[in-house]
N, C-alpha and C. Protein backbone atom coordinates (compact mmCIF):
# COMPACT_ATOMS: atom_id res chain seq x y z
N UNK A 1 -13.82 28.01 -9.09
CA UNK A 1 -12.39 28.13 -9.26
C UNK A 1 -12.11 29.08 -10.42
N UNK A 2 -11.19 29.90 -9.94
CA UNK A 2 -10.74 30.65 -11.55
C UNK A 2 -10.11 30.40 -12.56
N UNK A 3 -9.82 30.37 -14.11
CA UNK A 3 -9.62 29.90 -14.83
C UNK A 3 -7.61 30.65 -14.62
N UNK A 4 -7.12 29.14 -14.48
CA UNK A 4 -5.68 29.68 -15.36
C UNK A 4 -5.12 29.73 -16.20
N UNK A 5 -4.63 31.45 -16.44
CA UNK A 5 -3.87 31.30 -17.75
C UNK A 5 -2.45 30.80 -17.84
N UNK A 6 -1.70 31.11 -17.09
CA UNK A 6 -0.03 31.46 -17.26
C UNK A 6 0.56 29.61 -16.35
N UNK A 7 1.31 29.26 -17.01
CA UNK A 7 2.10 27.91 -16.64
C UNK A 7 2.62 28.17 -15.04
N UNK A 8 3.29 29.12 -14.84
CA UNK A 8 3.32 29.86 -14.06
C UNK A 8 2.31 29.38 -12.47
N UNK A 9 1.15 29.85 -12.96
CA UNK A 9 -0.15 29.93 -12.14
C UNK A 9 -0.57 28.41 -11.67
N UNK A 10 -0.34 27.87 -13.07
CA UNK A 10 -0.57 26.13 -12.70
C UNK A 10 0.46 25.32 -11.83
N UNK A 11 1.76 26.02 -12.19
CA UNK A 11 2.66 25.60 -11.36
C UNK A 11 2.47 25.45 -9.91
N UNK A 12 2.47 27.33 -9.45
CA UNK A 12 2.16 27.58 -8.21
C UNK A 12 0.92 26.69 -7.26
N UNK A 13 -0.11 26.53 -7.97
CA UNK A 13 -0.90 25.87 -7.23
C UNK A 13 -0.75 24.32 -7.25
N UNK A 14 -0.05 23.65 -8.05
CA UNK A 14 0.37 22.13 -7.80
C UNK A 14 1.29 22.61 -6.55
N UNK A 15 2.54 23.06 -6.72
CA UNK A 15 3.47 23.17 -5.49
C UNK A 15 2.31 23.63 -4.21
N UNK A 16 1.24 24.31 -4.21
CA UNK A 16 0.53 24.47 -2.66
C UNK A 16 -0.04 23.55 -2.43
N UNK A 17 -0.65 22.97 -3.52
CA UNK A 17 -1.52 21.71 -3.22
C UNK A 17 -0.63 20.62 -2.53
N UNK A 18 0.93 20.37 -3.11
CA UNK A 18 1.18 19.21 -2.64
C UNK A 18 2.32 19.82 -1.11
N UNK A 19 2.19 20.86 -1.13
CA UNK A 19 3.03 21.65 0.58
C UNK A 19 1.54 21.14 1.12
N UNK A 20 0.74 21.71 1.05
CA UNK A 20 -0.37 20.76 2.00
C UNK A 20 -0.82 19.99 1.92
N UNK A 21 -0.61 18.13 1.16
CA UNK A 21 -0.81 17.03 1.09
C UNK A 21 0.64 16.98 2.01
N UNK A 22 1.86 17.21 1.59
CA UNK A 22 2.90 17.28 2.20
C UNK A 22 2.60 17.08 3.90
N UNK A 23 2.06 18.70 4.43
CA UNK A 23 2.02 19.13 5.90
C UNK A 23 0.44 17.90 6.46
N UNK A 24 -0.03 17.35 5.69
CA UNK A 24 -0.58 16.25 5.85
C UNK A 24 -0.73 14.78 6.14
N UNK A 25 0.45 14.66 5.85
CA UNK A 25 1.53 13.65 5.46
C UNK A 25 1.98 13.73 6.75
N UNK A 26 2.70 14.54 7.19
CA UNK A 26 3.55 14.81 8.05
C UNK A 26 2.88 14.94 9.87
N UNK A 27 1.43 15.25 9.47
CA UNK A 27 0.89 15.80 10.68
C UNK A 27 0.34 13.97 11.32
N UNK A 28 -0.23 13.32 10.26
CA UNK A 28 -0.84 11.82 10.07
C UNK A 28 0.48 11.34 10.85
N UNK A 29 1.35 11.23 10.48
CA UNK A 29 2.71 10.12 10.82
C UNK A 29 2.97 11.02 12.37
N UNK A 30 2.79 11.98 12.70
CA UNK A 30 3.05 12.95 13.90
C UNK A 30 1.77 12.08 14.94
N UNK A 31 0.86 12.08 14.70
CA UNK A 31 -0.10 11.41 15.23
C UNK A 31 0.02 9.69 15.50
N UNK A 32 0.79 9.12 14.47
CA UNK A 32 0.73 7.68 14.44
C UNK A 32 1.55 7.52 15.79
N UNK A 33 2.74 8.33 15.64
CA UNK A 33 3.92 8.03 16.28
C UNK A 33 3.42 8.37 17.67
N UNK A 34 2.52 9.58 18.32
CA UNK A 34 2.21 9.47 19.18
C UNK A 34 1.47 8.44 20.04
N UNK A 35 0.12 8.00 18.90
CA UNK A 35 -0.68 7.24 19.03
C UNK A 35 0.20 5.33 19.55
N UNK A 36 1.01 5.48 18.84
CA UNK A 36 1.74 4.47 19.20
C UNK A 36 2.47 4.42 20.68
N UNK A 37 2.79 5.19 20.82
CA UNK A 37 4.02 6.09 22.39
C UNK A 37 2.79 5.48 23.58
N UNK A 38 1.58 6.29 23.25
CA UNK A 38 0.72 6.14 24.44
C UNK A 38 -0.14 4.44 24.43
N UNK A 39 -0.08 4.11 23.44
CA UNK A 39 -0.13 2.22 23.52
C UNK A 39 0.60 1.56 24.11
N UNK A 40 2.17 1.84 23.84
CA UNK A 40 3.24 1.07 24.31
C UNK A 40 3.10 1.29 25.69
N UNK A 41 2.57 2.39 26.34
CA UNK A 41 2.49 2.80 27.74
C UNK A 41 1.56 1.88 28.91
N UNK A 42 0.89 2.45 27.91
CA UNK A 42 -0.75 1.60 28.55
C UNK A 42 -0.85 0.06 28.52
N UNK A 43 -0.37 -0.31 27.46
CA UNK A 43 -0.01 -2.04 27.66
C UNK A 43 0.19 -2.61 28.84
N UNK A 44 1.14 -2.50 29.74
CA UNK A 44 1.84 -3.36 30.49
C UNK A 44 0.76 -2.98 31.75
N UNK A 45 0.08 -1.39 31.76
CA UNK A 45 -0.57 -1.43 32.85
C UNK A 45 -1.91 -1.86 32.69
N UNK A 46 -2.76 -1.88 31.25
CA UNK A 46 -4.05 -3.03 31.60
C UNK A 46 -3.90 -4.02 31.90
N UNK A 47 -3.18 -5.07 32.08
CA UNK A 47 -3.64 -6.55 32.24
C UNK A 47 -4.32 -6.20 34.11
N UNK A 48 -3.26 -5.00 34.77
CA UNK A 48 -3.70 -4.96 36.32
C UNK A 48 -5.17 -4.10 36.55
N UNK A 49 -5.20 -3.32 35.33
CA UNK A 49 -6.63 -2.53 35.16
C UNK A 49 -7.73 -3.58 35.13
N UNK A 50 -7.48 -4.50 34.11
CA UNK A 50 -8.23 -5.05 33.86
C UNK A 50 -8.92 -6.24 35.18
N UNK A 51 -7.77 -6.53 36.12
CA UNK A 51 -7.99 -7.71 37.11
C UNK A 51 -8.96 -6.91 37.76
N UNK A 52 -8.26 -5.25 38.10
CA UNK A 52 -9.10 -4.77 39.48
C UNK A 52 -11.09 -4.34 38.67
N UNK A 53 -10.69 -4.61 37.37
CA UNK A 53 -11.90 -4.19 37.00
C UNK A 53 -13.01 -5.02 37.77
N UNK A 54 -14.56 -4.99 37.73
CA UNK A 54 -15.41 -5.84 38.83
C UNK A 54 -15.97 -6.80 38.29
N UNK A 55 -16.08 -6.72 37.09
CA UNK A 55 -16.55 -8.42 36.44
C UNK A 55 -15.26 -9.37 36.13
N UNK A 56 -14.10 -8.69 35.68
CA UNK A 56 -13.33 -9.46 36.14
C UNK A 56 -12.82 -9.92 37.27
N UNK A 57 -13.28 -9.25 37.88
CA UNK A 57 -12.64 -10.05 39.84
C UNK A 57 -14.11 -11.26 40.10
N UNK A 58 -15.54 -10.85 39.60
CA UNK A 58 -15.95 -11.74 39.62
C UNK A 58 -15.83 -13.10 38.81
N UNK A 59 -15.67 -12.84 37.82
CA UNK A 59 -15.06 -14.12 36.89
C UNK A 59 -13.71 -15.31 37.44
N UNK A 60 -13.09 -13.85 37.91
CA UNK A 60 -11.72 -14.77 38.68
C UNK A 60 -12.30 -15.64 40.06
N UNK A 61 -13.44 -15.20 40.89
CA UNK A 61 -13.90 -15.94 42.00
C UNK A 61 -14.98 -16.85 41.02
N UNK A 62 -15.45 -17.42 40.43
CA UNK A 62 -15.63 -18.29 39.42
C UNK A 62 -15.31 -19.01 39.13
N UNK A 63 -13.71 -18.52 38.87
CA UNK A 63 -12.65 -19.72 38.64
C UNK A 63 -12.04 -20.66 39.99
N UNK A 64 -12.49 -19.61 40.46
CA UNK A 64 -11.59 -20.35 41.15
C UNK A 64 -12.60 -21.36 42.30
N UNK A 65 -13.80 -20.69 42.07
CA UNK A 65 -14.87 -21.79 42.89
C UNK A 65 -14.66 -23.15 41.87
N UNK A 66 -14.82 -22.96 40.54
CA UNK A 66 -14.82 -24.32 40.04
C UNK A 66 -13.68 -25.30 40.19
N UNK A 67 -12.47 -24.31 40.53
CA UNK A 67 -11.16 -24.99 40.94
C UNK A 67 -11.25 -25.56 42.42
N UNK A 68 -11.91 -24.92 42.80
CA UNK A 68 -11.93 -25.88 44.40
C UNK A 68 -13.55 -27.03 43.97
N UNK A 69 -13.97 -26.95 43.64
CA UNK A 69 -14.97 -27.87 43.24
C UNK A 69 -14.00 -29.30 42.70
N UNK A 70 -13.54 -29.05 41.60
CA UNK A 70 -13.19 -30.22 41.21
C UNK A 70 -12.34 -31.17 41.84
């Protein structure tokens, strides 16, 4: 790193440093908000993902043998 002289110089590079902690900031919460969008989506349609999945359809004939058993 080069040595600064002028207040000036120190200035400038706090203000870049924190424009890109800033655009960091900003990109993180850009991501959350998406990340969230495509959860809220997907929710309501695994529980049916999950039935047609194949160990769960076997688990469910499982249940339901022990339900006619008893």
């Amino acid at each position: 790193m080069v040595p600064v002289r002028r207040r000036s110089q120190v200035a400038a590079r706090l203000i870049t440093a924190a424009a890109i902690g800033l655009a960091v900031l900003i990109v993180a919460f850009l991501l959350f908000g998406a990340g969230r969008t495509v959860l809220s989506a997907l929710l309501p349609v695994l529980p049916r993902v999950m039935r047609e999945f194949p160990p769960a359809r076997s688990a469910d004939k499982r249940v339901r043998r022990l339900a006619a058993a008893a």
